[in-house]
PDB file of N, CA and C in Angstrom:
ATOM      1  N   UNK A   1      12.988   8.827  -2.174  1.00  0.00           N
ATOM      2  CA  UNK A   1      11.574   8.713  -2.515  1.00  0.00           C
ATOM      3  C   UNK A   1      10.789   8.484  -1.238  1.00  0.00           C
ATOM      4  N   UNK A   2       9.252   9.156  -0.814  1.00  0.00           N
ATOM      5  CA  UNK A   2       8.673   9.004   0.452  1.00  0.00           C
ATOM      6  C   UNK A   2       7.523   8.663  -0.187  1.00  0.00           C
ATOM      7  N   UNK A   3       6.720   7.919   0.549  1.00  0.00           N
ATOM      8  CA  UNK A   3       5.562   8.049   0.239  1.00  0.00           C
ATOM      9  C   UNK A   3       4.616   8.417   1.363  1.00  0.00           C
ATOM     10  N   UNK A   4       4.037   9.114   1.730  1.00  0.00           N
ATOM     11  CA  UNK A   4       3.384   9.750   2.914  1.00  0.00           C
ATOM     12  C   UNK A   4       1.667   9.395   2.838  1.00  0.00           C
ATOM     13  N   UNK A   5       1.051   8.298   3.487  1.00  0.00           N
ATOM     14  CA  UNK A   5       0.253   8.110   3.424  1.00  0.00           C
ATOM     15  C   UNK A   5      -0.525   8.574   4.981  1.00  0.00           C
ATOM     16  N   UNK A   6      -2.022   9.280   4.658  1.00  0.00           N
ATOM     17  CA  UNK A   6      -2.642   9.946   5.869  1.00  0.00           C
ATOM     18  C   UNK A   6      -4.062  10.120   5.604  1.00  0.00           C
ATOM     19  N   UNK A   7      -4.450  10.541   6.378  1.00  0.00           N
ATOM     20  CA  UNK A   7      -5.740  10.241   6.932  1.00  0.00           C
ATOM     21  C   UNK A   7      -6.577   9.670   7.553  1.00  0.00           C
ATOM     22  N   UNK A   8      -5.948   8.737   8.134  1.00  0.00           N
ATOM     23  CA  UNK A   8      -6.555   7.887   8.972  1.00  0.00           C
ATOM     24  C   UNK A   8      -7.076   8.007  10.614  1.00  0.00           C
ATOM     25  N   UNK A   9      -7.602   7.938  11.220  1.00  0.00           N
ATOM     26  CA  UNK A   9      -8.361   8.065  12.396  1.00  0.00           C
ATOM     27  C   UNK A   9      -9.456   6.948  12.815  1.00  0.00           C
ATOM     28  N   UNK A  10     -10.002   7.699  13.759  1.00  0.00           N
ATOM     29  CA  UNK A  10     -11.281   7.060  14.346  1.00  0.00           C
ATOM     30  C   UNK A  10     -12.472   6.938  13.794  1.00  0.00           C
ATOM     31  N   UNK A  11     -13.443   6.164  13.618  1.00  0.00           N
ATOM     32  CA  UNK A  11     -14.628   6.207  12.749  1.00  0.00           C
ATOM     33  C   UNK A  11     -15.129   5.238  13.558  1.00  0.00           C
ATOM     34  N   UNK A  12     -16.779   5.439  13.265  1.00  0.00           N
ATOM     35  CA  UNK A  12     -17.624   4.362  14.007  1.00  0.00           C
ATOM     36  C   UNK A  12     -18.108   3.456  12.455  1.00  0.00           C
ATOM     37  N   UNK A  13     -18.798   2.173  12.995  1.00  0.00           N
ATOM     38  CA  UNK A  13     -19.234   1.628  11.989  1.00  0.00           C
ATOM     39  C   UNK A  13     -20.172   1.889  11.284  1.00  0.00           C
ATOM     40  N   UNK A  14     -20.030   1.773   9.617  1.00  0.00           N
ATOM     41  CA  UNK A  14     -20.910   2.688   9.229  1.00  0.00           C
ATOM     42  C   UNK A  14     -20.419   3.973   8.321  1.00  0.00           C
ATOM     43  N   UNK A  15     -19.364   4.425   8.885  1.00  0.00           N
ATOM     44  CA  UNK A  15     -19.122   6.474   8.461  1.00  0.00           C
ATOM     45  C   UNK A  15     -17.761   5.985   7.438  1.00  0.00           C
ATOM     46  N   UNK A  16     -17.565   6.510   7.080  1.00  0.00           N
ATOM     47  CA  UNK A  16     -16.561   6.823   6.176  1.00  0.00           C
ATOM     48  C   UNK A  16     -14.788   7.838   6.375  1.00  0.00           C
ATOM     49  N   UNK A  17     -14.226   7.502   5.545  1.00  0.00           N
ATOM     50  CA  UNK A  17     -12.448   7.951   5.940  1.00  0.00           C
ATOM     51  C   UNK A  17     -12.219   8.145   4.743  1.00  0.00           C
ATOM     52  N   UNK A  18     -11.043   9.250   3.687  1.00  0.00           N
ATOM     53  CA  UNK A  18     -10.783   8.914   2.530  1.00  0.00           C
ATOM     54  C   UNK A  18      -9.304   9.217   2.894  1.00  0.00           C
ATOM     55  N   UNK A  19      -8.391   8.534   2.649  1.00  0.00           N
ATOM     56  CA  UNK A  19      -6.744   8.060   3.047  1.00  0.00           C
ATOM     57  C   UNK A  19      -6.345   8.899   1.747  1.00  0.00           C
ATOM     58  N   UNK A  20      -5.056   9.363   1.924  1.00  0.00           N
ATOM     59  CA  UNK A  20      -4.264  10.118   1.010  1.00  0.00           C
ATOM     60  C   UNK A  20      -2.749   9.724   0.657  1.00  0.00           C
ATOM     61  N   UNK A  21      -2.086   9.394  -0.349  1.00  0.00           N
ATOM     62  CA  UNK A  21      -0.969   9.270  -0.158  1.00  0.00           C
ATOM     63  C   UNK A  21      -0.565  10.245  -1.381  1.00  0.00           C
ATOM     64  N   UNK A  22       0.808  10.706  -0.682  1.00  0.00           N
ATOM     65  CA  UNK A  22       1.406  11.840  -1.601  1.00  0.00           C
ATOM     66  C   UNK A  22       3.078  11.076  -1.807  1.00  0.00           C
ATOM     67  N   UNK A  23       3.152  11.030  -2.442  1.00  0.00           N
ATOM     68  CA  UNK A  23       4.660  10.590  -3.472  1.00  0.00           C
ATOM     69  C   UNK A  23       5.642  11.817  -3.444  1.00  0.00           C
ATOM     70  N   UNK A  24       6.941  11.970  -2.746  1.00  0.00           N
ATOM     71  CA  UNK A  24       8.131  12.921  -3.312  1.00  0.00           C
ATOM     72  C   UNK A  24       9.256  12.374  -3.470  1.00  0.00           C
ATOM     73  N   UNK A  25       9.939  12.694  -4.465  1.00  0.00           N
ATOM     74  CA  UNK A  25      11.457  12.420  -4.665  1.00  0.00           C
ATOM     75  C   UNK A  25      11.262  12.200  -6.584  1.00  0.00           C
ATOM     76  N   UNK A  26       9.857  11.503  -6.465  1.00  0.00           N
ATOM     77  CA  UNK A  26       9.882  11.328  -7.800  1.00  0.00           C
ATOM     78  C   UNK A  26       8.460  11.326  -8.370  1.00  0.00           C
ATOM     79  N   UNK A  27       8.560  11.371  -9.351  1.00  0.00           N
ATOM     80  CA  UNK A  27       6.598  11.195 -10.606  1.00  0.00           C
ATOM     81  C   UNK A  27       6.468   9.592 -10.098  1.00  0.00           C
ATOM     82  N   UNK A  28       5.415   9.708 -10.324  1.00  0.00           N
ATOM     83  CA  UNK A  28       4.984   8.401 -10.192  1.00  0.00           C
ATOM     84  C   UNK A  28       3.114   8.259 -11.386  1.00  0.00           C
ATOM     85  N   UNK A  29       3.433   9.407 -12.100  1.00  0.00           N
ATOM     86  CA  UNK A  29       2.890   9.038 -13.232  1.00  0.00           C
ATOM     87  C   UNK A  29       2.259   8.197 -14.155  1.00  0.00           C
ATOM     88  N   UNK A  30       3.444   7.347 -14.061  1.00  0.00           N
ATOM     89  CA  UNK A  30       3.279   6.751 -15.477  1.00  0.00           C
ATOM     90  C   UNK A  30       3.521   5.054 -14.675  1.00  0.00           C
ATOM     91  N   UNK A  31       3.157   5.007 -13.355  1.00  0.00           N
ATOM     92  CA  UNK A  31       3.028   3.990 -12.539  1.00  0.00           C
ATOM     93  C   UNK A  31       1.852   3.570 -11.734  1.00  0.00           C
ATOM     94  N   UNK A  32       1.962   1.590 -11.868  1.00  0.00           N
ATOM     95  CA  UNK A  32       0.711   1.594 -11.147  1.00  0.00           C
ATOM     96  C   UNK A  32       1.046   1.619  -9.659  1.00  0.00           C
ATOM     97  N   UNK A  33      -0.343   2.488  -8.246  1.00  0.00           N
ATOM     98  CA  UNK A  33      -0.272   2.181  -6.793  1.00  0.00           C
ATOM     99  C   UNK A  33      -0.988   1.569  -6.690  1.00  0.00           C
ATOM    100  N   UNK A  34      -1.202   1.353  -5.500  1.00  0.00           N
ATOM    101  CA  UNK A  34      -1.678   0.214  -4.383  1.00  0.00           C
ATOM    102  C   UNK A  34      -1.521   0.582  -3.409  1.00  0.00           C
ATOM    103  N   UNK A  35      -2.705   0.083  -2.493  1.00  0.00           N
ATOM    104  CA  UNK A  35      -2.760  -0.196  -1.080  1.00  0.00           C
ATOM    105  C   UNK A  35      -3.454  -1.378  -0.592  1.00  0.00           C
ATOM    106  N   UNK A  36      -2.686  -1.543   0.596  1.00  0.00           N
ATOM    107  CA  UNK A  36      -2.811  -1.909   1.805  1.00  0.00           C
ATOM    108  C   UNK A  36      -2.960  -2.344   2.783  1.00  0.00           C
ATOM    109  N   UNK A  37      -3.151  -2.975   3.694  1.00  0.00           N
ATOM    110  CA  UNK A  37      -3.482  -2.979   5.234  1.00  0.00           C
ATOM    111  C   UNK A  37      -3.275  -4.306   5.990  1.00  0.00           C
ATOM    112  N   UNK A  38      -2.813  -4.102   6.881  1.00  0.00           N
ATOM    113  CA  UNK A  38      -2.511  -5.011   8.285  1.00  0.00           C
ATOM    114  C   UNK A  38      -2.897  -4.773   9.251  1.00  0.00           C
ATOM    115  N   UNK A  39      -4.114  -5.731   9.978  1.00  0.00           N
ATOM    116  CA  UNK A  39      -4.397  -5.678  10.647  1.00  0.00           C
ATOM    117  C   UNK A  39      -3.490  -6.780  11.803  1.00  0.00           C
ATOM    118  N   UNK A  40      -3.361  -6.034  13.228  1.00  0.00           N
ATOM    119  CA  UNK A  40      -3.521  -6.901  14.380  1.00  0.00           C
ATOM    120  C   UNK A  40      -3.080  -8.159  14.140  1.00  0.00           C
ATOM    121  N   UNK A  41      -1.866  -8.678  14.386  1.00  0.00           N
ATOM    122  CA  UNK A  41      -1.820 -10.244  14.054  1.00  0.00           C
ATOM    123  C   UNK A  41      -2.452 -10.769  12.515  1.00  0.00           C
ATOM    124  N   UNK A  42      -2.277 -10.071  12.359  1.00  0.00           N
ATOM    125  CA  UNK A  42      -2.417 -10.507  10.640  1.00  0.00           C
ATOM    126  C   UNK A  42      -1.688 -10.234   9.553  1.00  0.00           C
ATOM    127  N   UNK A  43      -1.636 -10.928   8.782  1.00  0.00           N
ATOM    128  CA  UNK A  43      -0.734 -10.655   7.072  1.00  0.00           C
ATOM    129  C   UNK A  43      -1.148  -9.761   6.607  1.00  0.00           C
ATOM    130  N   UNK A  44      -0.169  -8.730   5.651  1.00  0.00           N
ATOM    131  CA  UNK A  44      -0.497  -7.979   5.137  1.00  0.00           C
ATOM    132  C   UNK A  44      -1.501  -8.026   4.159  1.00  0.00           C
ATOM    133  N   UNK A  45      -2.792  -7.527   3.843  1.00  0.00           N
ATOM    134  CA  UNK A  45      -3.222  -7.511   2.873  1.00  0.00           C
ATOM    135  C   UNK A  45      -3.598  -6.857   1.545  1.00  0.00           C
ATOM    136  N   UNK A  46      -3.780  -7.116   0.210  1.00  0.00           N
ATOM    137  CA  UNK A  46      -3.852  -5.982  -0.441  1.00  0.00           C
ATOM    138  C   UNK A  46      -5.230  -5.788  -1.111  1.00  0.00           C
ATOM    139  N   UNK A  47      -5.313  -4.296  -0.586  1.00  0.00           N
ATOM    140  CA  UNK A  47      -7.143  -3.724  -0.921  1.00  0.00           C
ATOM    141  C   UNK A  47      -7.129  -3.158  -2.397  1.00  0.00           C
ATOM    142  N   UNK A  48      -6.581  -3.041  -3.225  1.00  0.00           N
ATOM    143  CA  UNK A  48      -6.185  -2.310  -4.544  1.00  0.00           C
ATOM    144  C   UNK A  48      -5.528  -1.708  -4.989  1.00  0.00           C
ATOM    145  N   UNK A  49      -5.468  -1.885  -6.075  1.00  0.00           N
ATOM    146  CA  UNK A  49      -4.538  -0.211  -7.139  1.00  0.00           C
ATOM    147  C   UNK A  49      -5.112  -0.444  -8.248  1.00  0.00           C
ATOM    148  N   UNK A  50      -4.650   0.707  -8.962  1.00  0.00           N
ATOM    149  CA  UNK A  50      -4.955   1.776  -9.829  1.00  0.00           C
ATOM    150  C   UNK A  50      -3.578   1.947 -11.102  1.00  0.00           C
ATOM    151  N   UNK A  51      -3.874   2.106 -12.053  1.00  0.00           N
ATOM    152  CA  UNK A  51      -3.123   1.870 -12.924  1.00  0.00           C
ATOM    153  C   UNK A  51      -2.847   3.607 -13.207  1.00  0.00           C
ATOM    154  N   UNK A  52      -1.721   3.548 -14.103  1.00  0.00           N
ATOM    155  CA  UNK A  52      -0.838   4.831 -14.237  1.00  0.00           C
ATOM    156  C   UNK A  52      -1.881   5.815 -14.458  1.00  0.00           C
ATOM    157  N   UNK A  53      -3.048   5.688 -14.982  1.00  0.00           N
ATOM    158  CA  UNK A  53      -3.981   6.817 -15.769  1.00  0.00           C
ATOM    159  C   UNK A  53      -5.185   6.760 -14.624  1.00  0.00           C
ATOM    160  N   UNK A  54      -5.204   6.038 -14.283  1.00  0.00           N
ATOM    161  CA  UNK A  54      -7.015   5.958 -13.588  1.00  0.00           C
ATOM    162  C   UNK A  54      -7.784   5.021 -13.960  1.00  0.00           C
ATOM    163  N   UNK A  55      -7.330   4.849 -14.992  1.00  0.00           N
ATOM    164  CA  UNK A  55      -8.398   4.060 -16.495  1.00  0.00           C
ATOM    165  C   UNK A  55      -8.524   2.666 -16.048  1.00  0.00           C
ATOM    166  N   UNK A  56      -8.545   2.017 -15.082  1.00  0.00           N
ATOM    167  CA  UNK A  56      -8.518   0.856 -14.598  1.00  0.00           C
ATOM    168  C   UNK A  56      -7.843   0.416 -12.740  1.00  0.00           C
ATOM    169  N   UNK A  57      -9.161   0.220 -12.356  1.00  0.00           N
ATOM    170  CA  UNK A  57      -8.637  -0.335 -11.085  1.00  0.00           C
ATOM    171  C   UNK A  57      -9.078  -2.068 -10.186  1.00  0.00           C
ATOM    172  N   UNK A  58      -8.536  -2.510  -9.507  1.00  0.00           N
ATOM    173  CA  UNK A  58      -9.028  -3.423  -9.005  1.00  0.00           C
ATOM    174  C   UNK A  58      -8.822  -3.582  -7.611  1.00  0.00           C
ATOM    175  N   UNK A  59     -10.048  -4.615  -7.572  1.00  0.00           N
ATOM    176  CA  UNK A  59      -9.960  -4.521  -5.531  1.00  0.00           C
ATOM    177  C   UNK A  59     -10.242  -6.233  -5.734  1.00  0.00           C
ATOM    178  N   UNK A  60      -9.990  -6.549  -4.120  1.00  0.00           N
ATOM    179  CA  UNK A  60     -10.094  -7.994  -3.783  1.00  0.00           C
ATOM    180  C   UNK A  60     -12.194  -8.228  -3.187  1.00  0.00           C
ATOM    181  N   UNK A  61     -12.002  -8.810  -2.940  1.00  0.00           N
ATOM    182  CA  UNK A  61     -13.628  -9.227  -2.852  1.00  0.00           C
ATOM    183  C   UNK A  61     -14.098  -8.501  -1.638  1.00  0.00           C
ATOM    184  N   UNK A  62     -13.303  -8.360  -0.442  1.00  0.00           N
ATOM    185  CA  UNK A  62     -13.306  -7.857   1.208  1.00  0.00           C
ATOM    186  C   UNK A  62     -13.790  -6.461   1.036  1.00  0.00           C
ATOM    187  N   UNK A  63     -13.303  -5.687  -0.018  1.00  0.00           N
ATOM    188  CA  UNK A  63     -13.354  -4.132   0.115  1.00  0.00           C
ATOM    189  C   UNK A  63     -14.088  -3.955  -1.667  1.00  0.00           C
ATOM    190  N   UNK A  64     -14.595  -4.398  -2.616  1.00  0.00           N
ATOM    191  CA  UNK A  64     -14.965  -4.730  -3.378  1.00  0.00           C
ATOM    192  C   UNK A  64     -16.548  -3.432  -3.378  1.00  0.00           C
ATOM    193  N   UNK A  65     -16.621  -3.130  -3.976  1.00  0.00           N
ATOM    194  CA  UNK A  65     -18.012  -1.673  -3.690  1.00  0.00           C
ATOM    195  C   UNK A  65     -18.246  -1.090  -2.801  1.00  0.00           C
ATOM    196  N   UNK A  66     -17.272  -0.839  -1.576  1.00  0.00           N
ATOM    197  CA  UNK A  66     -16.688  -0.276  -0.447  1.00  0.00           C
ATOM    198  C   UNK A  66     -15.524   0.877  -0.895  1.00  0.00           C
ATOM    199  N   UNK A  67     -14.818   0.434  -1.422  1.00  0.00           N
ATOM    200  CA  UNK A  67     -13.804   0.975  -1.357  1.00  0.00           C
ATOM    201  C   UNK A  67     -13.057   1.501  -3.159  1.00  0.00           C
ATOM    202  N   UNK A  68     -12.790   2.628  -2.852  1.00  0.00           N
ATOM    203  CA  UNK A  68     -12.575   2.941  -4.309  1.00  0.00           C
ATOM    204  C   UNK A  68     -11.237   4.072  -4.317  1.00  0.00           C
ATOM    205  N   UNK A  69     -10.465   3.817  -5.257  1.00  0.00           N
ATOM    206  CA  UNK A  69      -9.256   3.979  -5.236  1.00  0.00           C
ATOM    207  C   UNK A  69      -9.180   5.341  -6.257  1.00  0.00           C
ATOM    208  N   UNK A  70      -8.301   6.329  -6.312  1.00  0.00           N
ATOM    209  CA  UNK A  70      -8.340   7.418  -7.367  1.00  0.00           C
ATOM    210  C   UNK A  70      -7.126   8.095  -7.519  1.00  0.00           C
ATOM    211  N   UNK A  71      -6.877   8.578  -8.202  1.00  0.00           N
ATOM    212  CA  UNK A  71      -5.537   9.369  -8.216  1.00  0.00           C
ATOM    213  C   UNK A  71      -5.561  10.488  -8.856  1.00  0.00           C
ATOM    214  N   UNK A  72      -4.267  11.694  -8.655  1.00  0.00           N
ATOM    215  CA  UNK A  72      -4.117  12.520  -9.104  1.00  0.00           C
ATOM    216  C   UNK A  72      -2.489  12.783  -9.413  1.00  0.00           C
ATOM    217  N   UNK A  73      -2.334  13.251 -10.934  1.00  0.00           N
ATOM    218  CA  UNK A  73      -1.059  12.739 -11.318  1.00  0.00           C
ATOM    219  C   UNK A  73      -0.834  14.615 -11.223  1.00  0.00           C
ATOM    220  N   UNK A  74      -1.410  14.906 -11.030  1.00  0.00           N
ATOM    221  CA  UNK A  74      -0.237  16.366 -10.895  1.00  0.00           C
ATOM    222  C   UNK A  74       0.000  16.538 -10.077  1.00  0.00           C
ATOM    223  N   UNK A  75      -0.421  16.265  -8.674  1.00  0.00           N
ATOM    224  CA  UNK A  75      -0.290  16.103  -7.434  1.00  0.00           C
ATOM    225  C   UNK A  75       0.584  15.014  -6.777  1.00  0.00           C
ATOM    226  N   UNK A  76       0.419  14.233  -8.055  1.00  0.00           N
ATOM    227  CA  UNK A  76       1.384  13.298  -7.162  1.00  0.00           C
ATOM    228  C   UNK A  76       1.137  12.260  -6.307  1.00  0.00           C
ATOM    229  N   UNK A  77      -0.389  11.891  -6.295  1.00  0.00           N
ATOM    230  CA  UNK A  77      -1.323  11.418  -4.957  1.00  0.00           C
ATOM    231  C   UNK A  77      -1.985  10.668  -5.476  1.00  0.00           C
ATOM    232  N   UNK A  78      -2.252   9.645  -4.787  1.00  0.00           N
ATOM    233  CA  UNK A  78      -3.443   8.473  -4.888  1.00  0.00           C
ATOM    234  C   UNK A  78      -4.031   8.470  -3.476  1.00  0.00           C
ATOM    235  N   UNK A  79      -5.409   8.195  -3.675  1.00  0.00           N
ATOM    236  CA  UNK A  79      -6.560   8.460  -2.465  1.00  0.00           C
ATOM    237  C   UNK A  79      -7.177   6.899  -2.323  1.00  0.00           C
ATOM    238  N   UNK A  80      -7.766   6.847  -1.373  1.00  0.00           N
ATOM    239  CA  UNK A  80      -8.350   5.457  -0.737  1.00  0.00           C
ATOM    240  C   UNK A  80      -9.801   5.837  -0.219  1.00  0.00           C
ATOM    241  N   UNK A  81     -10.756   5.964  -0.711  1.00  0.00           N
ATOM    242  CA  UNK A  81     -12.046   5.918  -0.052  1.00  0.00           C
ATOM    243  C   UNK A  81     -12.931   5.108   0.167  1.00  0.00           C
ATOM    244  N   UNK A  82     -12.509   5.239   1.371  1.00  0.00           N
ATOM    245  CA  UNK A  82     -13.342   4.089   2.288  1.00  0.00           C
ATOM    246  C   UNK A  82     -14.769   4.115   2.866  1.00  0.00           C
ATOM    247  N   UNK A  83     -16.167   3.618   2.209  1.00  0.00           N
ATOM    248  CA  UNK A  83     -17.239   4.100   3.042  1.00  0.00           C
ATOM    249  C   UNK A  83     -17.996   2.592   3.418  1.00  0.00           C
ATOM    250  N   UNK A  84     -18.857   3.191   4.142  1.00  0.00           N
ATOM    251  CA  UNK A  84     -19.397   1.776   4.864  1.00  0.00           C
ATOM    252  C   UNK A  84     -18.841   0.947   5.669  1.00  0.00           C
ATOM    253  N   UNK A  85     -17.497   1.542   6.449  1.00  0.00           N
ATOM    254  CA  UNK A  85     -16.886   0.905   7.124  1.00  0.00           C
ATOM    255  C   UNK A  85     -16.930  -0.025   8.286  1.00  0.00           C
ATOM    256  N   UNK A  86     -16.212  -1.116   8.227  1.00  0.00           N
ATOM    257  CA  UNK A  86     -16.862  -2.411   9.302  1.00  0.00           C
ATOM    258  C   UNK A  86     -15.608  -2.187  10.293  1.00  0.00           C
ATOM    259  N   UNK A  87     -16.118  -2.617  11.649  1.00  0.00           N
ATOM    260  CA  UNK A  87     -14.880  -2.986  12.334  1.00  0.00           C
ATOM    261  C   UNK A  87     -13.508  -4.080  11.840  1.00  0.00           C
ATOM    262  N   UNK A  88     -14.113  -4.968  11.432  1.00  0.00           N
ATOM    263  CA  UNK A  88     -12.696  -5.878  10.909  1.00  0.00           C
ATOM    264  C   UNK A  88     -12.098  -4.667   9.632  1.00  0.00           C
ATOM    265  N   UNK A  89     -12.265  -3.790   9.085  1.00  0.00           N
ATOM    266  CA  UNK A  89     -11.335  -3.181   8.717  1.00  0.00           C
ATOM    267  C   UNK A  89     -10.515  -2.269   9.394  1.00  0.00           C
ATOM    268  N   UNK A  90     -10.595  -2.558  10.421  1.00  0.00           N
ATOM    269  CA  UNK A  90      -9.191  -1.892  11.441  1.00  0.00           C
ATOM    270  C   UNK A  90      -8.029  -2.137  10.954  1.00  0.00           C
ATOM    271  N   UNK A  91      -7.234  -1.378  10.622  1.00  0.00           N
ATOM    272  CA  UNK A  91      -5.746  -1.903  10.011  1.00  0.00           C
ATOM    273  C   UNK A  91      -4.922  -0.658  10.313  1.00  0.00           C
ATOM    274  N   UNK A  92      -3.568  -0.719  10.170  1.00  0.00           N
ATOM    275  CA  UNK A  92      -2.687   0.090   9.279  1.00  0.00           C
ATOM    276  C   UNK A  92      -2.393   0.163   8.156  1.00  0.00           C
ATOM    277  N   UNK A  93      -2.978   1.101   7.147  1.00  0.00           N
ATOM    278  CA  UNK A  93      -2.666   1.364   5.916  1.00  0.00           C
ATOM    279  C   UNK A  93      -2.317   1.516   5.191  1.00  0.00           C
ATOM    280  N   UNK A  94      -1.487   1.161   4.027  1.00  0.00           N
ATOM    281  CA  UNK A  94      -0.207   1.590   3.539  1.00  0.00           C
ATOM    282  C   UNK A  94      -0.181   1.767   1.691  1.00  0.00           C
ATOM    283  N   UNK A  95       0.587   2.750   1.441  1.00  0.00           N
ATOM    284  CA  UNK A  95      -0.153   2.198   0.394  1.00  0.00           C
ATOM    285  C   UNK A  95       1.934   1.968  -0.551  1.00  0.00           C
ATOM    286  N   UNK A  96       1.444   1.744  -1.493  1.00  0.00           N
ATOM    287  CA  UNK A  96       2.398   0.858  -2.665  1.00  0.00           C
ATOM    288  C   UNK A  96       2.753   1.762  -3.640  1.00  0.00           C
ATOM    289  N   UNK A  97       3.715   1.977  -4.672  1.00  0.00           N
ATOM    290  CA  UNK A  97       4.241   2.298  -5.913  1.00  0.00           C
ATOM    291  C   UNK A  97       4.639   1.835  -6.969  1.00  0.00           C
ATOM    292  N   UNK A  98       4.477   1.822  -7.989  1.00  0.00           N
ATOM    293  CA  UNK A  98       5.767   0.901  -9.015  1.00  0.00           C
ATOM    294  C   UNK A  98       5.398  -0.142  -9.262  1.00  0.00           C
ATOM    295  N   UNK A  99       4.592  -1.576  -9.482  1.00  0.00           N
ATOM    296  CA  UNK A  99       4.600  -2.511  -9.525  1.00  0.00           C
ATOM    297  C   UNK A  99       5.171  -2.987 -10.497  1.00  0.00           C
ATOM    298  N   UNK A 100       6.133  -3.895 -10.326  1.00  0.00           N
ATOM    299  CA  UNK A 100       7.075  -4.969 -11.081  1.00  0.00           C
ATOM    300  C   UNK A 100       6.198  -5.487 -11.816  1.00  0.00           C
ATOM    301  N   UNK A 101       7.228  -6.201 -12.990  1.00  0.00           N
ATOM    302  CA  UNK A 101       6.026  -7.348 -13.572  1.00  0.00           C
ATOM    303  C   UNK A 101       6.481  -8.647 -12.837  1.00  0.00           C
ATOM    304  N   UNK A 102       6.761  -9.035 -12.011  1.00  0.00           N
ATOM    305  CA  UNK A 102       6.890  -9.657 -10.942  1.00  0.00           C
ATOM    306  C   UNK A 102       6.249  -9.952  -9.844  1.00  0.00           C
ATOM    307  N   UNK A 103       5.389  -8.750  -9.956  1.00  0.00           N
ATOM    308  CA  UNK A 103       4.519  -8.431  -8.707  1.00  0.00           C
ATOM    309  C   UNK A 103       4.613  -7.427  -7.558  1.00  0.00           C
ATOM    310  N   UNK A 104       5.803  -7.716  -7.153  1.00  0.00           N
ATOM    311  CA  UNK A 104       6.576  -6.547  -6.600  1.00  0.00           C
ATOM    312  C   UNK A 104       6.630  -5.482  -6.487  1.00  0.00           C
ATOM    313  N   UNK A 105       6.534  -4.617  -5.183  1.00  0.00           N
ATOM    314  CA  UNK A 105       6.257  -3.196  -5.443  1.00  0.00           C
ATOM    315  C   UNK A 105       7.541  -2.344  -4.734  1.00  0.00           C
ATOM    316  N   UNK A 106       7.891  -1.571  -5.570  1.00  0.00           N
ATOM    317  CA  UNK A 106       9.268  -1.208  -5.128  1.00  0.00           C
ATOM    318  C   UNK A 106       9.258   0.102  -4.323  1.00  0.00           C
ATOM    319  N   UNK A 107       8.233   0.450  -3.911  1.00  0.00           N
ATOM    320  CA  UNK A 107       8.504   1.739  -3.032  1.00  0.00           C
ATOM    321  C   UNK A 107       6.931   1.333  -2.168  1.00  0.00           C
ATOM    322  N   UNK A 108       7.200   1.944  -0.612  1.00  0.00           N
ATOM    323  CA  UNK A 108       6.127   1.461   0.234  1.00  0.00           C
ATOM    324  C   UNK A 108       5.996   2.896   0.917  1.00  0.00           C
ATOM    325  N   UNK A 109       4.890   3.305   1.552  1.00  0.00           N
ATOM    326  CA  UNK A 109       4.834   4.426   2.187  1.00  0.00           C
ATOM    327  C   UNK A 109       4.584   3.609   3.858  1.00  0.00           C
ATOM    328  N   UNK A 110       4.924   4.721   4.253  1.00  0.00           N
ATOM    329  CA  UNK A 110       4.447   4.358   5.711  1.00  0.00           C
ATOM    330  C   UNK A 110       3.302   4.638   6.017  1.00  0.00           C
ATOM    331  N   UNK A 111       2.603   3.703   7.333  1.00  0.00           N
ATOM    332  CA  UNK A 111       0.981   3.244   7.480  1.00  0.00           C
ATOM    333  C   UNK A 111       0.607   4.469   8.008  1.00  0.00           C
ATOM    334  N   UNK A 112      -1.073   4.627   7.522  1.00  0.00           N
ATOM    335  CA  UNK A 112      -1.585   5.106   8.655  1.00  0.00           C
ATOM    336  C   UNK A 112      -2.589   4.337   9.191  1.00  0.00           C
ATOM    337  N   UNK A 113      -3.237   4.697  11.019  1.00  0.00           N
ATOM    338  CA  UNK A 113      -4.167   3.383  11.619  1.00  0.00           C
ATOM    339  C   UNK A 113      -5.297   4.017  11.395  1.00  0.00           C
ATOM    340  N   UNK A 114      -6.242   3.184  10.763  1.00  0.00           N
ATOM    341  CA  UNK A 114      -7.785   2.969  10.526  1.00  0.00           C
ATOM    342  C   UNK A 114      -8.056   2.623  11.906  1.00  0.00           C
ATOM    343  N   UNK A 115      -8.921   2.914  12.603  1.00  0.00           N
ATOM    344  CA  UNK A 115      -9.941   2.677  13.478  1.00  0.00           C
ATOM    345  C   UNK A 115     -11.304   2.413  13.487  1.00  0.00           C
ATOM    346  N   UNK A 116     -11.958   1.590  13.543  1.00  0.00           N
ATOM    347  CA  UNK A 116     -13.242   1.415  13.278  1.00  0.00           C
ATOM    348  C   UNK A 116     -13.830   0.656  14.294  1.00  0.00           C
ATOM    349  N   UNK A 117     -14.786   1.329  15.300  1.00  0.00           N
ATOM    350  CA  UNK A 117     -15.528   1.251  16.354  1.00  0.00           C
ATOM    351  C   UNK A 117     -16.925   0.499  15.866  1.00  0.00           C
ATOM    352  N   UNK A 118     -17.073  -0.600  17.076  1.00  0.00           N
ATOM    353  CA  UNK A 118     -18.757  -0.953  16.790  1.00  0.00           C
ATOM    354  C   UNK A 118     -19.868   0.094  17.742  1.00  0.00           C
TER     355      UNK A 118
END
């Protein structure tokens, strides 16, 4: 199972990025994702997910009407759009699969780096 998360680059403050992650080996359908991000000497943190359908998502307060999460189940993909971007959201991005009822997320994609210039 991979999870290939991309899009990420350079941006000034202000402009906008929309992150992509694509899922292979398996559906991920009928599962909730998540993402993301670590910044620089910092703990990982998590900016949202999205439940198996779309039909419900949540974010933490930091990225909260900023940031909006979407998916596409024939594709295989969940998206991250990011607008209004601040410098403290500089991170590496990552996003999540599967969540346990534990909490736990059992498949991780590898990051991509957000950049965000003042």
């Amino acid at each position: 199972v991979l999870l290939q998360a991309s899009g990420g680059g350079l941006v000034q403050a202000g402009g906008s990025l929309r992150l992509s992650c694509a899922a292979s080996g398996r559906t991920f359908s009928s599962n909730a994702m998540g993402w993301f991000r670590q910044a620089p000497g910092k703990e990982r943190e998590f900016i949202g997910r999205i439940n198996w359908n779309g039909g419900s998502t949540v974010y933490p307060d930091s990225v909260k009407g900023r940031f909006t999460i979407s998916r596409e189940n024939a594709k295989n993909t969940v998206y991250l759009q990011m607008n209004s971007l601040k410098p403290e959201d500089t991170a590496v991005y990552y996003c999540a699969a599967d969540l346990a009822v534990n909490g736990d997320w059992r498949y991780w994609g590898r990051g991509t780096l957000v950049t965000v210039s003042s």
